[in-house]
Protein backbone atom coordinates (compact mmCIF):
# COMPACT_ATOMS: atom_id res chain seq x y z
CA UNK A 1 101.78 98.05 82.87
CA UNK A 2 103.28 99.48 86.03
CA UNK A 3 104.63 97.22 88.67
CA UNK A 4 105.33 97.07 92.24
CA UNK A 5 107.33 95.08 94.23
CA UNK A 6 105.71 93.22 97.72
CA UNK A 7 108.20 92.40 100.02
CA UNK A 8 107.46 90.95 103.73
CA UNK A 9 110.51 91.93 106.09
CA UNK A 10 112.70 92.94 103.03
CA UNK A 11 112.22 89.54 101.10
CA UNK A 12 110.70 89.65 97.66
CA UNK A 13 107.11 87.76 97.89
CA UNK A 14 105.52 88.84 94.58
CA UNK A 15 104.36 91.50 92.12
CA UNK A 16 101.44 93.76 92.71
CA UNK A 17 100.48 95.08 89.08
CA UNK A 18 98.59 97.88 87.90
CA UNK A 19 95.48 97.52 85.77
CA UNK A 20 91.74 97.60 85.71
CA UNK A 21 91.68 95.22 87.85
CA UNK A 22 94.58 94.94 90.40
CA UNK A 23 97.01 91.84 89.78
CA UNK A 24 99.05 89.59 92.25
CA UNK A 25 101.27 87.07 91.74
CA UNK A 26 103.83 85.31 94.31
CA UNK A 27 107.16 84.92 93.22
CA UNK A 28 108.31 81.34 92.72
CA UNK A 29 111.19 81.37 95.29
CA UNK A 30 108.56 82.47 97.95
CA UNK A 31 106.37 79.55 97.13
CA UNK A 32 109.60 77.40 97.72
CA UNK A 33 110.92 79.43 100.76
CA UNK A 34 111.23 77.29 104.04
CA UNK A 35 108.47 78.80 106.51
CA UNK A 36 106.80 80.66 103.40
CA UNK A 37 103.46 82.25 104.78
CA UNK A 38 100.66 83.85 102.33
CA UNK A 39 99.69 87.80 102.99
CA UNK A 40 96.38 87.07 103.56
CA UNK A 41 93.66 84.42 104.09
CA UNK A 42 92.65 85.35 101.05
CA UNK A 43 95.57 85.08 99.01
CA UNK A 44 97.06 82.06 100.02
CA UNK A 45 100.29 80.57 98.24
CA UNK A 46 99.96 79.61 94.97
CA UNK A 47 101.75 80.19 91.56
CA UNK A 48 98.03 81.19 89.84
CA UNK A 49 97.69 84.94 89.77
CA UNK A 50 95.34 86.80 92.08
CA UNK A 51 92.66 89.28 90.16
CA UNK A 52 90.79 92.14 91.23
CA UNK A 53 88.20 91.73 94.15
CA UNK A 54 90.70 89.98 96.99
CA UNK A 55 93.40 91.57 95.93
CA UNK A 56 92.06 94.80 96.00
CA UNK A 57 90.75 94.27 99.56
CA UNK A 58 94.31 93.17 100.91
CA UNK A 59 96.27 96.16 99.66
CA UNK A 60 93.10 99.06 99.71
CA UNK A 61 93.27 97.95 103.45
CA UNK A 62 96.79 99.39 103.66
CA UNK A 63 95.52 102.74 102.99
CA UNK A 64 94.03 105.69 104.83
CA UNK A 65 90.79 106.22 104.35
CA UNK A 66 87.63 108.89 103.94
CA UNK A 67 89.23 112.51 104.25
CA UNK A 68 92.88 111.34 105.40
CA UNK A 69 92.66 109.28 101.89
CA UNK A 70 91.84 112.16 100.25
CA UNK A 71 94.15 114.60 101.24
CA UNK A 72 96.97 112.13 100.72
CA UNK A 73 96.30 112.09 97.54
CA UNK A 74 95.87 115.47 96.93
CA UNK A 75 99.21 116.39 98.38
CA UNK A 76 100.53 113.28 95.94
CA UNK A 77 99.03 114.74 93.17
CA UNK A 78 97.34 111.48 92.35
CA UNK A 79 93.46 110.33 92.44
CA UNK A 80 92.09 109.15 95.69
CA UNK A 81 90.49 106.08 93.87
CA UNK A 82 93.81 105.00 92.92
CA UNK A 83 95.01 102.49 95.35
CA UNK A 84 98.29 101.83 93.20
CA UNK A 85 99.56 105.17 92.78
CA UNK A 86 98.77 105.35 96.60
CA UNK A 87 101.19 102.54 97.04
CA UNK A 88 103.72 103.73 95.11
CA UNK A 89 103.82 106.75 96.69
CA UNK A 90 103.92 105.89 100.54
CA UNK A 91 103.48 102.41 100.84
CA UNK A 92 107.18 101.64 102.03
CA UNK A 93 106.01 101.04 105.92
CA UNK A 94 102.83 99.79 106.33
CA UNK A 95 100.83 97.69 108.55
CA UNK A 96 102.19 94.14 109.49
CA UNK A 97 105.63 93.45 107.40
CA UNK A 98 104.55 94.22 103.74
CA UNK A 99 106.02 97.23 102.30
CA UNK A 100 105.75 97.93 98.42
CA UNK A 101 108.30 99.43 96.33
CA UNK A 102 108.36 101.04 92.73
CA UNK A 103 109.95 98.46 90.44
CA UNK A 104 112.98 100.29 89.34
CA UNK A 105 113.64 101.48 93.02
CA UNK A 106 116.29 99.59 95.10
CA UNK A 107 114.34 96.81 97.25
CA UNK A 108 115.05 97.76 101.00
CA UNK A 109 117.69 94.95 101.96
CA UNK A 110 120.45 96.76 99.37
CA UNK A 111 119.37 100.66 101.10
CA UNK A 112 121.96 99.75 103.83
CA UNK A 113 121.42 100.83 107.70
CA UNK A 114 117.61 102.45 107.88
CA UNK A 115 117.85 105.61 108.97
CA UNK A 116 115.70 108.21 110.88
CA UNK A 117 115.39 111.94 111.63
CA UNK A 118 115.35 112.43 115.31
CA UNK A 119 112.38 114.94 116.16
CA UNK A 120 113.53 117.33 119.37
CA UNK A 121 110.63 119.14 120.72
CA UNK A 122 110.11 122.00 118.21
CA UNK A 123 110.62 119.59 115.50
CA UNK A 124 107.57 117.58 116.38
CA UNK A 125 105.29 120.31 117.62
CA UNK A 126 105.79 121.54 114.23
CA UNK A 127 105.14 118.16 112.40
CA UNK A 128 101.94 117.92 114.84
CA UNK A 129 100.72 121.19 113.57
CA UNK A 130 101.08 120.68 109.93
CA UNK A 131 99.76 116.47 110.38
CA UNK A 132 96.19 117.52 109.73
CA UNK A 133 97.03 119.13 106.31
CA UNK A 134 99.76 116.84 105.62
CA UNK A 135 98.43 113.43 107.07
CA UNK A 136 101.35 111.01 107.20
CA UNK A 137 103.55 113.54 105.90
CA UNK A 138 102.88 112.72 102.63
CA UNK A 139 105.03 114.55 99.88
CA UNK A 140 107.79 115.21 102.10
CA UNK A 141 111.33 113.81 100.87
CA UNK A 142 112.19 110.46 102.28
CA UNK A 143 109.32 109.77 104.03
CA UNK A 144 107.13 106.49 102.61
CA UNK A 145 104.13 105.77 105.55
CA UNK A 146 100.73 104.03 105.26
CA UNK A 147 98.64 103.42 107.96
CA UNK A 148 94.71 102.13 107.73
CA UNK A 149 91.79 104.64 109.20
CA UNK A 150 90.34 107.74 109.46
CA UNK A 151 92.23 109.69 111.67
CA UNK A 152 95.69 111.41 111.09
CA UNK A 153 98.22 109.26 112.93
CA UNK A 154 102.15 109.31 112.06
CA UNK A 155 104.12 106.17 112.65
CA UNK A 156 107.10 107.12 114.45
CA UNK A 157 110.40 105.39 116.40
CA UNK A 158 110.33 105.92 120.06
CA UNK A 159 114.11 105.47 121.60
CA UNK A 160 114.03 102.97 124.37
CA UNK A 161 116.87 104.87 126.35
CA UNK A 162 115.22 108.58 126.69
CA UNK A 163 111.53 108.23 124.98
CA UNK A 164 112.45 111.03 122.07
CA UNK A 165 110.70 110.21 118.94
CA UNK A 166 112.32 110.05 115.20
CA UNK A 167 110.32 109.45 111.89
CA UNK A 168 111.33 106.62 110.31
CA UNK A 169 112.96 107.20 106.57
CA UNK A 170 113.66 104.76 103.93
CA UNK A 171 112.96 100.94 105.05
CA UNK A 172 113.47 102.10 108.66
CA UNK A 173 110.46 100.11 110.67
CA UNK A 174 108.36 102.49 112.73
CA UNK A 175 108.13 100.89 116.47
CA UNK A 176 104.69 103.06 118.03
CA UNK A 177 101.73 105.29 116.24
CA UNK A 178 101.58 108.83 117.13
CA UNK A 179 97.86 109.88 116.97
CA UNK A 180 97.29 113.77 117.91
CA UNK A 181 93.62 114.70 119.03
CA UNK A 182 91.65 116.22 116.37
CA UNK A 183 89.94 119.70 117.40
CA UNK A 184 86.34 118.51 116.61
CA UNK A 185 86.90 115.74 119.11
CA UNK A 186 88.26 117.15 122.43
CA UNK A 187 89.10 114.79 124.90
CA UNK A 188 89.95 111.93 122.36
CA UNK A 189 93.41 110.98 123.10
CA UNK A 190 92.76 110.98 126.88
CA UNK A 191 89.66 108.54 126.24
CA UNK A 192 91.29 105.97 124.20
CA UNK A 193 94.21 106.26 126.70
CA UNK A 194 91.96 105.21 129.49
CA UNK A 195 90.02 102.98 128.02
CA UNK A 196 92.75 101.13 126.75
CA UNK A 197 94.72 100.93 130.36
CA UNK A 198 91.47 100.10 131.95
CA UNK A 199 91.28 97.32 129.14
CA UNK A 200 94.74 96.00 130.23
CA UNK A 201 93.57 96.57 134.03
CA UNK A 202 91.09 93.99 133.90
CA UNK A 203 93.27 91.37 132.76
CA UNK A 204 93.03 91.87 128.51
CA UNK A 205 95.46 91.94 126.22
CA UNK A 206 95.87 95.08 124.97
CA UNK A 207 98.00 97.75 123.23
CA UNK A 208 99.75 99.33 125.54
CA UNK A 209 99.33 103.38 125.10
CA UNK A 210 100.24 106.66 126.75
CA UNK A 211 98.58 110.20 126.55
CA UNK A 212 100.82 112.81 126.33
CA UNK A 213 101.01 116.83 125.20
CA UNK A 214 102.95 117.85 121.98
CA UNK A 215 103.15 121.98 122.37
CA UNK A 216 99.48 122.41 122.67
CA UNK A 217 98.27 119.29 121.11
CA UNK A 218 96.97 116.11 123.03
CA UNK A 219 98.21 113.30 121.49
CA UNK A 220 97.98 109.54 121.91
CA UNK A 221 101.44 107.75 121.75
CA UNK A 222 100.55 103.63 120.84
CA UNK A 223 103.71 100.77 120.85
CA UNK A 224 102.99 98.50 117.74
CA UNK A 225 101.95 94.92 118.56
CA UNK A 226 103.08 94.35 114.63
CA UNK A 227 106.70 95.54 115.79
CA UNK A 228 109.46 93.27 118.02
CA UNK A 229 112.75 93.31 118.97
CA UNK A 230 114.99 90.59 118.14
CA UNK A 231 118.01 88.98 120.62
CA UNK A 232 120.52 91.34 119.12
CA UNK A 233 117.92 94.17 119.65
CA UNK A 234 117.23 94.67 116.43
CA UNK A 235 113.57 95.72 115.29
CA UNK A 236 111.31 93.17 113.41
CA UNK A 237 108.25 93.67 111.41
CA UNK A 238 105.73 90.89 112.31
CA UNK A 239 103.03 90.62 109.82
CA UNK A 240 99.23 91.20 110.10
CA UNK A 241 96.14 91.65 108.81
CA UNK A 242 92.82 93.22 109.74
CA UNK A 243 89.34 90.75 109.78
CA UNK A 244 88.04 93.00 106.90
CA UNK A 245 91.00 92.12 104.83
CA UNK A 246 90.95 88.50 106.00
CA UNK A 247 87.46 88.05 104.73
CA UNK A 248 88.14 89.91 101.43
CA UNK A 249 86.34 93.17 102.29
CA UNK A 250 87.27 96.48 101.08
CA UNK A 251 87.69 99.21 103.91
CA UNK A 252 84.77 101.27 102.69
CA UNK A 253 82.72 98.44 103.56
CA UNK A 254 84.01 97.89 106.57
CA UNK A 255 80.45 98.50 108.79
CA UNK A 256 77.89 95.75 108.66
CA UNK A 257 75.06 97.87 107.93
CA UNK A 258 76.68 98.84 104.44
CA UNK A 259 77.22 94.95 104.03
CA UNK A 260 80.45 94.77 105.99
CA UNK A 261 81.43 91.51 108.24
CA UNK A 262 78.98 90.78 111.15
CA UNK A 263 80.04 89.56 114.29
CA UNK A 264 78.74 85.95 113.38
CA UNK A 265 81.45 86.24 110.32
CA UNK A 266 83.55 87.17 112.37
CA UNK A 267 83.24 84.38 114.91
CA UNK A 268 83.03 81.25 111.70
CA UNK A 269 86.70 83.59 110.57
CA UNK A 270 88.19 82.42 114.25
CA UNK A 271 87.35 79.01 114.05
CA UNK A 272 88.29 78.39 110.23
CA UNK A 273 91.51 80.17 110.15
CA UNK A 274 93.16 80.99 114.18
CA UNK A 275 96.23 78.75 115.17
CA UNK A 276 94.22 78.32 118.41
CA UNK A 277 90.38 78.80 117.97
CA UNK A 278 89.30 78.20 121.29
CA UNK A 279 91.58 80.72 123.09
CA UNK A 280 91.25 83.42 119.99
CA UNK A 281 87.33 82.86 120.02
CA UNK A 282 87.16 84.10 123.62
CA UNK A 283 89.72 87.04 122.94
CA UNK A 284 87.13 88.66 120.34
CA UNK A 285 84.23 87.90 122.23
CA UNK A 286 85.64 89.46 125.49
CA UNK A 287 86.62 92.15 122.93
CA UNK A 288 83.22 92.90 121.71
CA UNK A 289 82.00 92.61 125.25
CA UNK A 290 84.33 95.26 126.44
CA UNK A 291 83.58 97.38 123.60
CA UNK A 292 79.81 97.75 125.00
CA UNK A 293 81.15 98.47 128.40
CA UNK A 294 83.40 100.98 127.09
CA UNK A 295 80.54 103.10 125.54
CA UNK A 296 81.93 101.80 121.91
CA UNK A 297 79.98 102.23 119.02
CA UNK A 298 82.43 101.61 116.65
CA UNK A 299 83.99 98.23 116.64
CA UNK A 300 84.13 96.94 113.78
CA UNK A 301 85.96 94.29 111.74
CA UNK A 302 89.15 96.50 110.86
CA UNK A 303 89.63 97.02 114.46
CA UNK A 304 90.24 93.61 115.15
CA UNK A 305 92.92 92.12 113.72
CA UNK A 306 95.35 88.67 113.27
CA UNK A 307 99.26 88.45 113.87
CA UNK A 308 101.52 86.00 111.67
CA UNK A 309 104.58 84.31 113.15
CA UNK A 310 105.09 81.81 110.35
CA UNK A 311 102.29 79.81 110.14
CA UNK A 312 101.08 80.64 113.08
CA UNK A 313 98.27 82.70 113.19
CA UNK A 314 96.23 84.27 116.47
CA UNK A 315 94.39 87.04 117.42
CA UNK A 316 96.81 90.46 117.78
CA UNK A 317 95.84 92.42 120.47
CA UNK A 318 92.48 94.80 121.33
CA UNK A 319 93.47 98.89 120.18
CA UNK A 320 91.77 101.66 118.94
CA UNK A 321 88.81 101.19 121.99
CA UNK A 322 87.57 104.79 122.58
CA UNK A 323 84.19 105.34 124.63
CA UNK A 324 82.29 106.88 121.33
CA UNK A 325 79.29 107.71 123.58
CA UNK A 326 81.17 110.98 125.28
CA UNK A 327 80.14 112.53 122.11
CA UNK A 328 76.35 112.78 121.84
CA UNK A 329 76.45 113.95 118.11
CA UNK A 330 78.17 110.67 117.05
CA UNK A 331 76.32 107.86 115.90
CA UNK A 332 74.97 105.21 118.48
CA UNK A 333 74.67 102.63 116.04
CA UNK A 334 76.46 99.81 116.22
CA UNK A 335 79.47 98.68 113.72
CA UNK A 336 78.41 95.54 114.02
CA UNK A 337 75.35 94.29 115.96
CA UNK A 338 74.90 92.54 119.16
CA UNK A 339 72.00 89.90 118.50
CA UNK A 340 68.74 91.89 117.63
CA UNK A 341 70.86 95.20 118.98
CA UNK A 342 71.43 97.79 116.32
CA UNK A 343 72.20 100.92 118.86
CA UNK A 344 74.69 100.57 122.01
CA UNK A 345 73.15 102.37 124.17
CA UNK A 346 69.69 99.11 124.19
CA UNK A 347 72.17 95.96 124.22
CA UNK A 348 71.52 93.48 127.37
CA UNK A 349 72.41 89.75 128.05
CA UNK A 350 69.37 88.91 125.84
CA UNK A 351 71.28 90.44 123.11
CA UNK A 352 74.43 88.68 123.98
CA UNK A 353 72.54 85.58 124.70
CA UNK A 354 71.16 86.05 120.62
CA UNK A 355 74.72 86.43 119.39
CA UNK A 356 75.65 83.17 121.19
CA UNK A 357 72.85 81.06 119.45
CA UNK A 358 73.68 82.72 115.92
CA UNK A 359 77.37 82.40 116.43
CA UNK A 360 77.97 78.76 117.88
CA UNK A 361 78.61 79.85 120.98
CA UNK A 362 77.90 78.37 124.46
CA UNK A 363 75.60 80.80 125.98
CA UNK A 364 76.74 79.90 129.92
CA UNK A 365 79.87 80.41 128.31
CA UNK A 366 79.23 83.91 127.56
CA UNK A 367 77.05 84.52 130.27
CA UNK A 368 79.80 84.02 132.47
CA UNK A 369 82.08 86.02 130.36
CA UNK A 370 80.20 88.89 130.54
CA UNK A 371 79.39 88.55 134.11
CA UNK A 372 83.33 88.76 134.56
CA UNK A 373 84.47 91.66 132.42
CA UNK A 374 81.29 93.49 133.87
CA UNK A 375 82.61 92.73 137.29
CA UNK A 376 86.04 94.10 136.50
CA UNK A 377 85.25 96.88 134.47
CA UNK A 378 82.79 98.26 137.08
CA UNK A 379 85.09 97.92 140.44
CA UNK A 380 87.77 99.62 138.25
CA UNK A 381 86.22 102.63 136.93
CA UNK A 382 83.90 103.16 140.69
CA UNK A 383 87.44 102.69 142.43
CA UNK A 384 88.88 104.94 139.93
CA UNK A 385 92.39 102.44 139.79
CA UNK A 386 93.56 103.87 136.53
CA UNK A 387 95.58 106.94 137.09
CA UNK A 388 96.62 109.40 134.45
CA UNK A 389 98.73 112.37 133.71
CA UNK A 390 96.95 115.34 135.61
CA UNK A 391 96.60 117.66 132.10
CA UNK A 392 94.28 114.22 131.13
CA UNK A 393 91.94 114.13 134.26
CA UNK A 394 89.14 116.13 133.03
CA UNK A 395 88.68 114.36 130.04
CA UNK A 396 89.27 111.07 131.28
CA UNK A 397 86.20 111.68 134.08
CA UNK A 398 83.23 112.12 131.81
CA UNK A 399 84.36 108.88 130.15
CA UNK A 400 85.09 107.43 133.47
CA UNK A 401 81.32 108.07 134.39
CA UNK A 402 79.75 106.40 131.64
CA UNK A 403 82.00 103.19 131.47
CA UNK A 404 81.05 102.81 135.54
CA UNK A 405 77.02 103.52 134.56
CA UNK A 406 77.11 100.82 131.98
CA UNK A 407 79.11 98.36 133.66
CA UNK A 408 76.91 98.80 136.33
CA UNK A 409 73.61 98.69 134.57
CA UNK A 410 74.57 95.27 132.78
CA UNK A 411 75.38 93.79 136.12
CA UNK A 412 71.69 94.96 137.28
CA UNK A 413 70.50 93.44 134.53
CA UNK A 414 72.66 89.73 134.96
CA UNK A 415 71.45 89.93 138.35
């Protein structure tokens, strides 16, 4: 039976084996550790072994997924159903601090200094080009990257002194997410870029991003809130996991309708497991709240996510917002629903005022919440206060239209 070795900031955890049904098991000098922490919620420290369901949720959440899955694994010559050989193949920097290597392969704190291959301009426009045939850039000598979701993204290292960009070989840590802008979606790296600096404009915390063009491409350049820098300036991996992995759901499943986590869950997660359930509690709420301003069908429970410093666990910041509603062919259903509210575009107060009595939540509380972000959200997209690379403008203004219309029309309807 195959084995692989978990490691969170290059120190051994446990064993992920290979089977019918995936195994775990800590080691014993992680149980012991000082400040030991578990990976997930759902795999908390203990010396029993872990089997099958929960652990398969945990480290299938690592993974790409849909068509990005797929082609992965056809460029690895392995099955996409095979979350192991996936691992084996690619999992060496992941989300959070886990990365997973072969058993017989040197663990990362005896590879020496990480290293990187700096990118200059042709460099990257090529590795742009070829991204959407080689997501990740699978195969490719050196190169070991995971990162959960649909779209091709490539974690790269941005240097602090000049902004070039490097891809990140052996146990080197990644430090932002390079996402370029598929051709079926035009516009999509300027609308997440806005939408996430109009999210930090109104006073949330969140991922701090920057559009910018690769050769021809659009692409969206994201810092990692799982990535720090220490006192000597040395990079740290800070671990995390998504809500669907916290709750033990597989990414597949990740969408209530196809019995995925509902906000409700969602909310009873906060209180059982934050570090600080009052302040977290608010953070997802204004989260989902902003999500229906921004024109957002598609939050759901793997966009939201926690952050581990030791045993401290909180809410990591609000990413991947993107105004879904730009796109009229996309699904207006919501990921997960607002109250009674199944499609964005028909959620009110009434709905919001529903999700506060199902999830334990004081509805002047919310009320007021939502009269707030509203408030913000509409005086910064009418006074246009986010400003953008020109190239972005014409993309950003269609988006800019709809977040003002809806942040307007809920404030009609508080009123």
């Amino acid at each position: 039976m195959r084995r692989l070795i978990v490691y969170l900031n290059n120190v051994r955890v446990g064993v992920l084996e290979e089977g019918d049904s995936p195994i775990f098991t800590y080691d014993t000098q992680w149980l012991q550790a000082a400040g030991a922490y578990p990976l997930s919620r759902q795999l908390p420290l203990r010396s029993e072994l872990f089997v099958g369901r929960i652990v398969r949720a945990f480290f299938a959440g690592l993974l790409p997924e849909a068509e990005t899955r797929a082609r992965v694994a056809s460029l690895l010559g392995v099955s996409a159903e095979n979350d192991f050989a996936l691992l084996e193949r690619i999992g060496g920097e992941c989300a959070g601090a886990v990365s997973l290597w072969p058993e017989d392969h040197p663990p990362p704190a005896s590879m020496g200094v990480a290293s990187l291959q700096r990118l200059d301009e042709a460099a990257l426009e090529e590795i742009v080009r070829q991204l959407p045939q080689r997501p990740l850039m699978a195969g490719v000598e050196g190169i070991r990257l995971s990162l959960a979701g649909a779209q091709v993204k490539l974690p790269v290292i941005v240097d602090p002194n000049n902004g070039s960009l490097a891809l990140p070989l052996g146990a080197a840590a990644s430090t932002h997410i390079l996402k370029p802008e598929p051709a079926r979606f035009p516009g999509l790296a300027a609308n997440e870029a806005y939408c996430m600096a109009l999210g930090r404009a109104t006073g949330l915390d969140a991922v701090e991003t920057h559009w910018r063009m690769v050769g021809a491409t659009p692409c969206l350049l994201a810092r990692r809130y799982d990535r720090e820098r220490a006192a000597d300036g040395s990079l740290i991996r800070v671990h995390q996991e998504d809500f669907c992995q916290a709750l033990g759901v597989p990414p597949e499943r990740k969408y209530q309708v196809e019995g995925g986590p509902s906000s409700a869950d969602c909310f009873d997660l906060l209180r059982q497991w934050s570090s600080a359930p009052v302040l977290d509690i608010r953070s997802f709420l204004d989260g989902l709240i902003f999500a229906v301003l921004m024109g957002n069908a598609d939050a759901h429970a793997k966009n939201f996510s926690w952050i581990y410093r030791g045993t401290d666990r909180r809410m990591a910041p609000l990413y991947d917002q993107v105004c879904t509603l730009v796109w009229p062919e996309l699904s207006a259903a919501l990921s997960m629903k607002i109250g009674a509210a199944k499609l964005l575009p028909e959620v009110s107060p009434e709905h919001f005022r529903q999700l506060s009595a199902k999830a334990g939540l004081g509805w002047p509380m919310v009320r007021a919440r939502l009269a707030e972000l509203a408030s913000a959200v509409d005086h910064a997209a009418r006074h246009d206060t986010v400003t953008f690379s020109e190239g972005a403008t014409p993309f950003v203004e269609p988006v800019r239209q709809i977040v003002a219309s809806r942040a307007g029309r809920m404030l009609q309807l508080l009123a």
